[in-house]
PDB file of N, CA and C in Angstrom:
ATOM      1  N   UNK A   1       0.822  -1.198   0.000  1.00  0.00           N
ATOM      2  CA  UNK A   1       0.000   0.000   0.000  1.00  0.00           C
ATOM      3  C   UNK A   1       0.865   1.261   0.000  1.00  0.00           C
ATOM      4  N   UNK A   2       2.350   0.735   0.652  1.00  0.00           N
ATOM      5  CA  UNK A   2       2.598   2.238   0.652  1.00  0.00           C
ATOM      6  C   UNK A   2       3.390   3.211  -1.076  1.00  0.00           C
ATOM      7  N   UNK A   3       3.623   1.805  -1.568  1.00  0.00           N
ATOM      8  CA  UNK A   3       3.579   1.965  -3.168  1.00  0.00           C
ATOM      9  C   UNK A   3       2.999   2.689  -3.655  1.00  0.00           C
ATOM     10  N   UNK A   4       1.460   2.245  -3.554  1.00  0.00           N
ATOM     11  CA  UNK A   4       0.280   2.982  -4.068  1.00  0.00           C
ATOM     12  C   UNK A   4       0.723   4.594  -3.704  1.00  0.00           C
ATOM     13  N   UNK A   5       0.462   4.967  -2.190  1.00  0.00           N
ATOM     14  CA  UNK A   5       0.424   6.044  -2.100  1.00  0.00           C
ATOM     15  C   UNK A   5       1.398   6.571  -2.710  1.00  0.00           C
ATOM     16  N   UNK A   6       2.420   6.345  -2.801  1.00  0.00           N
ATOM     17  CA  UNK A   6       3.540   6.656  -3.217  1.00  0.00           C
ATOM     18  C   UNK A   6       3.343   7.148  -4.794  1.00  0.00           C
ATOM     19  N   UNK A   7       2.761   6.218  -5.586  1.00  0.00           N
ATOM     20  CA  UNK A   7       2.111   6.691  -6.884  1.00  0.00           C
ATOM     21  C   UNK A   7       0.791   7.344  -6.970  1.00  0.00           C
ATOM     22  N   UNK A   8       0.039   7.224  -6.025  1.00  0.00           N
ATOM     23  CA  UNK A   8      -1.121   8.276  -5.753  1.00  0.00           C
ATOM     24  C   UNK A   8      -1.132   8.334  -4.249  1.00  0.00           C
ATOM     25  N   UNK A   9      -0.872   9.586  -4.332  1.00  0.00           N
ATOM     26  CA  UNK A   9      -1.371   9.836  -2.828  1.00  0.00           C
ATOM     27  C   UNK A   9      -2.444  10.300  -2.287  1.00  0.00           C
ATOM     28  N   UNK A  10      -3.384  10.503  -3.231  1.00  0.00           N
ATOM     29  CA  UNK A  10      -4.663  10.693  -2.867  1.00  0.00           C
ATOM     30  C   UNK A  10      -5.872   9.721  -3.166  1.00  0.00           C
ATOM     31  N   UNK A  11      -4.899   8.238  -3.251  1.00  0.00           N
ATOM     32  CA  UNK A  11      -5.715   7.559  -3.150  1.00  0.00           C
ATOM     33  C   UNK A  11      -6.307   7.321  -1.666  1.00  0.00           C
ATOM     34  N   UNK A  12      -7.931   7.642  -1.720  1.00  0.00           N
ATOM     35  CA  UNK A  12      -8.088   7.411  -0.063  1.00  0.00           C
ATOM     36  C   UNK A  12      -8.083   5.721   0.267  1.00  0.00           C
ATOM     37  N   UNK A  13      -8.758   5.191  -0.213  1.00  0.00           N
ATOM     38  CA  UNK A  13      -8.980   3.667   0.130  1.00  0.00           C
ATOM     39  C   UNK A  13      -7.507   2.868   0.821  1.00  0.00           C
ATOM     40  N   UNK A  14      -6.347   3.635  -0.108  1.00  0.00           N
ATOM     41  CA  UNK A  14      -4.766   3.225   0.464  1.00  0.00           C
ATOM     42  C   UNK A  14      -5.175   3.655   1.650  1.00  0.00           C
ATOM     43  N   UNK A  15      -4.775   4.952   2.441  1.00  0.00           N
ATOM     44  CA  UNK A  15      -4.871   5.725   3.176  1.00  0.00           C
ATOM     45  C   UNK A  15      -5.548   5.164   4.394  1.00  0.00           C
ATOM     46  N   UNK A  16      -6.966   4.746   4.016  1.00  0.00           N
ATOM     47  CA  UNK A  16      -7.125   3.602   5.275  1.00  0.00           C
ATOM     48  C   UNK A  16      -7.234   2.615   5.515  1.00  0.00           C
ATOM     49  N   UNK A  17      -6.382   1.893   4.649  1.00  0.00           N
ATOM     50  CA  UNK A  17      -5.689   0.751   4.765  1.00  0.00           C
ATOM     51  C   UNK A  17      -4.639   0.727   5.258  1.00  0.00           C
ATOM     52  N   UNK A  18      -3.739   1.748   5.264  1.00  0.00           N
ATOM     53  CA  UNK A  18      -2.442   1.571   6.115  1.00  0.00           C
ATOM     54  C   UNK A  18      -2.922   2.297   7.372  1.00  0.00           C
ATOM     55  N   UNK A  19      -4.138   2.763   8.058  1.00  0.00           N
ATOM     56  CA  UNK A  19      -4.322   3.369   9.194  1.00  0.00           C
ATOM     57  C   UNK A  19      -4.870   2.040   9.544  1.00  0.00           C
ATOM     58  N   UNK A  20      -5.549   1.099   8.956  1.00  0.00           N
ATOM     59  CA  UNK A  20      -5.248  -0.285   9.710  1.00  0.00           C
ATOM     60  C   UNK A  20      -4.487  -1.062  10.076  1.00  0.00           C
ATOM     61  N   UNK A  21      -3.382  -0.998   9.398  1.00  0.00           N
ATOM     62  CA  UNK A  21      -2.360  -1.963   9.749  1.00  0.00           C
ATOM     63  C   UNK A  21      -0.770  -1.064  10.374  1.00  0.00           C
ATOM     64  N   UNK A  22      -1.577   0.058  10.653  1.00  0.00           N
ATOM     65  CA  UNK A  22      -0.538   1.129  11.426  1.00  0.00           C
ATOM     66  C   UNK A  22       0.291   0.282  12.803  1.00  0.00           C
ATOM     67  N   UNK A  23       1.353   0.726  13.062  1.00  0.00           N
ATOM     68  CA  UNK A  23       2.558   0.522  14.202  1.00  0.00           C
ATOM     69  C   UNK A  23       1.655   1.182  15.371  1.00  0.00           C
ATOM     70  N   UNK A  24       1.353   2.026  15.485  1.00  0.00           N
ATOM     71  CA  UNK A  24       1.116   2.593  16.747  1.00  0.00           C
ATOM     72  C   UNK A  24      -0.226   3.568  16.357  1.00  0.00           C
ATOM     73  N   UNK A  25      -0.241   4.065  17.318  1.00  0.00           N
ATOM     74  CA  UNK A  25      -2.088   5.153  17.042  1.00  0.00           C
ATOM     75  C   UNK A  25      -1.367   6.381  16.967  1.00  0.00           C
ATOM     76  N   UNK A  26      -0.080   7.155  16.798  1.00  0.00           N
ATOM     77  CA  UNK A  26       0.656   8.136  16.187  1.00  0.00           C
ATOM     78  C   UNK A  26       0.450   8.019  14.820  1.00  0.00           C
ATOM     79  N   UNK A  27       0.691   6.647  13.866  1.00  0.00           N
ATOM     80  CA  UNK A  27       0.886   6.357  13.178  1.00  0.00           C
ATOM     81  C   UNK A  27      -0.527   6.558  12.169  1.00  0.00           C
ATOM     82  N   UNK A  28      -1.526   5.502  12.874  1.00  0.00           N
ATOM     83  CA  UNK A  28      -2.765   5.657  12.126  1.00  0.00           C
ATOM     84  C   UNK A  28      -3.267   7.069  12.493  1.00  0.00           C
ATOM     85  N   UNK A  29      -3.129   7.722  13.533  1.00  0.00           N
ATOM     86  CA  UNK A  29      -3.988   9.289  13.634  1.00  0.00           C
ATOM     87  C   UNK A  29      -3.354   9.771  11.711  1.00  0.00           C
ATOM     88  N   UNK A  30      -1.974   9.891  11.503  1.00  0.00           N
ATOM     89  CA  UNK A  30      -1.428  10.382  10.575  1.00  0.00           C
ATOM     90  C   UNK A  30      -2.042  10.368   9.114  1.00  0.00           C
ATOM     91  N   UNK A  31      -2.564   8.957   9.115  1.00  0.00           N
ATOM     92  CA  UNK A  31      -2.904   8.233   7.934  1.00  0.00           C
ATOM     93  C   UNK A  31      -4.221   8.596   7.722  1.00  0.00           C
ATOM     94  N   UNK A  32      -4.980   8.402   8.950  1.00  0.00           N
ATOM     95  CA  UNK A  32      -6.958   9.301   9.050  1.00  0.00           C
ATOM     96  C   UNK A  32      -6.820  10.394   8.451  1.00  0.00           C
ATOM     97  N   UNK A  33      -6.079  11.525   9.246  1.00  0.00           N
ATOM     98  CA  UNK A  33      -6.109  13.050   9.121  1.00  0.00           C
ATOM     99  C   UNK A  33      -5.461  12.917   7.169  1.00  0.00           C
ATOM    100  N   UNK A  34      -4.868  11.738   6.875  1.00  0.00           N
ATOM    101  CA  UNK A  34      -4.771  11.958   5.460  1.00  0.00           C
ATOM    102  C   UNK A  34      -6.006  11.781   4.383  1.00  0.00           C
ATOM    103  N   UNK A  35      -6.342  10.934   5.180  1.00  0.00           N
ATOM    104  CA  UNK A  35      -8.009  10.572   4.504  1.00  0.00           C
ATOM    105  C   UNK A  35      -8.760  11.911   4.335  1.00  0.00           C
ATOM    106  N   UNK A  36      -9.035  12.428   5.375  1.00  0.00           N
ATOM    107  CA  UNK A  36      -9.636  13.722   5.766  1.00  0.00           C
ATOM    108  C   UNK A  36      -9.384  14.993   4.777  1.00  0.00           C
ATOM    109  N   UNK A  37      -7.780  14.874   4.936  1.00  0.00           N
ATOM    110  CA  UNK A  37      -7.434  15.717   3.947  1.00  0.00           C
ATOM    111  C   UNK A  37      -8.192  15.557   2.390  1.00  0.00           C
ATOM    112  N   UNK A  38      -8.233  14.443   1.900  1.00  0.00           N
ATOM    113  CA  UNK A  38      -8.748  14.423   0.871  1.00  0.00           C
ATOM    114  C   UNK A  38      -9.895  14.056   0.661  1.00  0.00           C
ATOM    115  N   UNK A  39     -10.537  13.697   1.336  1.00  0.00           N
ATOM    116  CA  UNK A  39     -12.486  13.640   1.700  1.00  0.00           C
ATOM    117  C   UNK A  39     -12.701  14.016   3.317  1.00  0.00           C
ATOM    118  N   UNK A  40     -12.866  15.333   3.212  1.00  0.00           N
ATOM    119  CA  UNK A  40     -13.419  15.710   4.820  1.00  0.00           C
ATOM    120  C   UNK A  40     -14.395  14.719   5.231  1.00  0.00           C
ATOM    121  N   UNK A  41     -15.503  14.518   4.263  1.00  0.00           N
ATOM    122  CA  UNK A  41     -16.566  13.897   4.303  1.00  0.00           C
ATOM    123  C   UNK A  41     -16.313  12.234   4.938  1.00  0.00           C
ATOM    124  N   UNK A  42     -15.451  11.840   4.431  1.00  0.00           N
ATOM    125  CA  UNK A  42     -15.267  10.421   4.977  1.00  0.00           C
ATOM    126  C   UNK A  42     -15.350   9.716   6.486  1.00  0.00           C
ATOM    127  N   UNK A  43     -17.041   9.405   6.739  1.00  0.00           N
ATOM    128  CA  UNK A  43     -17.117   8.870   7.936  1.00  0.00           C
ATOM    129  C   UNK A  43     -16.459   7.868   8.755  1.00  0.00           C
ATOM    130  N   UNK A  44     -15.744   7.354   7.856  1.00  0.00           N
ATOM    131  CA  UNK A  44     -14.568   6.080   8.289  1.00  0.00           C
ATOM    132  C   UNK A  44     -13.514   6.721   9.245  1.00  0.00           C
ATOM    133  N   UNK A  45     -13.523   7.439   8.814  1.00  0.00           N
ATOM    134  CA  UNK A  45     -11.932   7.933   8.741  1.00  0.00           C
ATOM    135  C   UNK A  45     -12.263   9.122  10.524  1.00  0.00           C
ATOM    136  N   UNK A  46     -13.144  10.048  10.257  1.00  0.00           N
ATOM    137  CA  UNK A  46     -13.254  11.257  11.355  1.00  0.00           C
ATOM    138  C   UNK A  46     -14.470  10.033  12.657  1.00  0.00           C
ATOM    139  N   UNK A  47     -14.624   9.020  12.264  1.00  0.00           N
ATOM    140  CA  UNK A  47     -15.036   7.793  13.478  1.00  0.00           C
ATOM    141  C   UNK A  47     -14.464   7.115  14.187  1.00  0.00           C
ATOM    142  N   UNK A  48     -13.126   7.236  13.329  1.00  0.00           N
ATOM    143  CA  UNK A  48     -11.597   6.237  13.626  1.00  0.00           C
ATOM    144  C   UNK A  48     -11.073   7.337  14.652  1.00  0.00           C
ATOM    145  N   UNK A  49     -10.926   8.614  14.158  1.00  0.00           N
ATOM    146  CA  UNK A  49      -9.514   9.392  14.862  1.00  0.00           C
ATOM    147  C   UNK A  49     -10.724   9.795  15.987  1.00  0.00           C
ATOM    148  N   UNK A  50     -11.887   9.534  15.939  1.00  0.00           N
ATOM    149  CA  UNK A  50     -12.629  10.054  17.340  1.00  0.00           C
ATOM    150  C   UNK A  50     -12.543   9.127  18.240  1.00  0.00           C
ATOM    151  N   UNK A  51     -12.370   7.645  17.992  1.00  0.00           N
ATOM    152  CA  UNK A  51     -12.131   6.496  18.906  1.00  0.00           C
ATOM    153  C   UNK A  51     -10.290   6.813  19.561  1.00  0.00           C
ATOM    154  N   UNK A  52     -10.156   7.494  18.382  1.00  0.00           N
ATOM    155  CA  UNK A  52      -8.523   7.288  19.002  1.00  0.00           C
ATOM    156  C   UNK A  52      -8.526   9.065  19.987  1.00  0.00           C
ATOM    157  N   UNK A  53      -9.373   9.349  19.846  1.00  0.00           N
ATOM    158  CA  UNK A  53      -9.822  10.911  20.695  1.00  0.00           C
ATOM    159  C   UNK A  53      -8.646  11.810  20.045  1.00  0.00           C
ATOM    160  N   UNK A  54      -8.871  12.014  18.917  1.00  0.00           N
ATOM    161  CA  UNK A  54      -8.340  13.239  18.269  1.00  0.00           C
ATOM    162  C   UNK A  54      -9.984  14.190  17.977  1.00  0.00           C
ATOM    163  N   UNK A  55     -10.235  14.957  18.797  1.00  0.00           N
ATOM    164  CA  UNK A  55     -11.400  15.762  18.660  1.00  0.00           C
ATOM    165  C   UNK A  55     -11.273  16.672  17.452  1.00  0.00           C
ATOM    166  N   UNK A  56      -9.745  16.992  17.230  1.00  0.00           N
ATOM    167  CA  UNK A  56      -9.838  17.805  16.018  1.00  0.00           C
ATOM    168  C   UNK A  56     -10.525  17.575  14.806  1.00  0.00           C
ATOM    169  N   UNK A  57     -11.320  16.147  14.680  1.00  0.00           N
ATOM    170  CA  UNK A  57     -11.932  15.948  14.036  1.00  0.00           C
ATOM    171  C   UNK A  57     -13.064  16.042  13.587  1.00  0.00           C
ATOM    172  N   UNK A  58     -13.626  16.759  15.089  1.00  0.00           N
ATOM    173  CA  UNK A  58     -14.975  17.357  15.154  1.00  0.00           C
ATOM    174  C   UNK A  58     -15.393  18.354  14.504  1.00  0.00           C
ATOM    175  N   UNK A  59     -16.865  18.597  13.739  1.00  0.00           N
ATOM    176  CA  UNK A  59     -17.192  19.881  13.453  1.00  0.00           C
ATOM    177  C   UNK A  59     -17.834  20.142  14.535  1.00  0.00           C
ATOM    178  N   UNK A  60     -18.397  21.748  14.467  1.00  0.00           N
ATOM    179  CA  UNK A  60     -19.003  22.837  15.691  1.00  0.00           C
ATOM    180  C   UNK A  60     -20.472  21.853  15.494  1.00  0.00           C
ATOM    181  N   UNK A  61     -20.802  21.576  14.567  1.00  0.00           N
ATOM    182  CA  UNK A  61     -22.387  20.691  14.470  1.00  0.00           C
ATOM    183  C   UNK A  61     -22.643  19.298  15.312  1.00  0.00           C
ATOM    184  N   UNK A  62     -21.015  18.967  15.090  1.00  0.00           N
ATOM    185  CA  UNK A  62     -20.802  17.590  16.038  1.00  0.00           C
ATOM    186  C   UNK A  62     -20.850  17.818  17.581  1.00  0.00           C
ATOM    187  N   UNK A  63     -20.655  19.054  17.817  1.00  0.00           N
ATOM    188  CA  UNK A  63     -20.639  18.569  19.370  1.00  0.00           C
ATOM    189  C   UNK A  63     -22.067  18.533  19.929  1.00  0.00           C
ATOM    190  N   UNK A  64     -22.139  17.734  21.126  1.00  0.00           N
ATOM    191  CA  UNK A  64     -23.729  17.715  21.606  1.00  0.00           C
ATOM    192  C   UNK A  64     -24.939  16.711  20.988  1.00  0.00           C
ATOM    193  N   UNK A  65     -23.880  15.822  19.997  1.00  0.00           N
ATOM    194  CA  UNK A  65     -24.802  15.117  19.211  1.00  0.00           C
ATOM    195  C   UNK A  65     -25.854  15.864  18.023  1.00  0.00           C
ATOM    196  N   UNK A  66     -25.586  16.898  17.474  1.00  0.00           N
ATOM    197  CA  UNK A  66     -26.617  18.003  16.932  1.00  0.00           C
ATOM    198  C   UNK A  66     -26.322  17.769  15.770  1.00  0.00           C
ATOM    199  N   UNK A  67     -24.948  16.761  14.938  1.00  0.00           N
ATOM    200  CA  UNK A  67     -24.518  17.125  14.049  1.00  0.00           C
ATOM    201  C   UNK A  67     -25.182  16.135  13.144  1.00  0.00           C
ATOM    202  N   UNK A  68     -25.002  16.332  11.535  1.00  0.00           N
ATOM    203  CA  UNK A  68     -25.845  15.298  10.927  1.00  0.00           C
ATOM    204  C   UNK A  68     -24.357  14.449   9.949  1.00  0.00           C
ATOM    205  N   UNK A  69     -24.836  13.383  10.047  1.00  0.00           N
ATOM    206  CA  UNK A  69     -24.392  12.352   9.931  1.00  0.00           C
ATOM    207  C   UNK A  69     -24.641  12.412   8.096  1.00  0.00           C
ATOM    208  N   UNK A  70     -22.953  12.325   7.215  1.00  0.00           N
ATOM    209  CA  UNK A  70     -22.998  12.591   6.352  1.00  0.00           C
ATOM    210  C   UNK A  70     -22.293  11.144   5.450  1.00  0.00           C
TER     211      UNK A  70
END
């Protein structure tokens, strides 16, 4: 996978595939927030780095449960 990225790096599907098979949760936070980068939208990805409690992943709609689910 890291090939791929290497020849596309905006492939997302790579992206969280190696945040699965990441070394450490430094590692996969890195690989999410790459997802993100290239589909904010991607619920996989801002569900993952919220389990791993990177809040930066939150929008202002998300907090309080208010937010809609995209």
């Amino acid at each position: 996978m890291e090939e791929v990225v290497g020849q596309d790096d905006r492939n997302e599907l790579a992206w969280i595939w190696l945040a699965t098979v990441a070394i450490n949760a430094n590692e996969r936070r890195d690989y999410l927030r790459r997802v993100l980068e290239i589909n904010p939208r991607n619920q996989r990805a801002r569900e993952a780095l919220s389990r791993l409690g990177d809040e930066s992943t939150l929008r202002p709609s998300d907090i309080g449960g208010a937010g809609r689910r995209t």
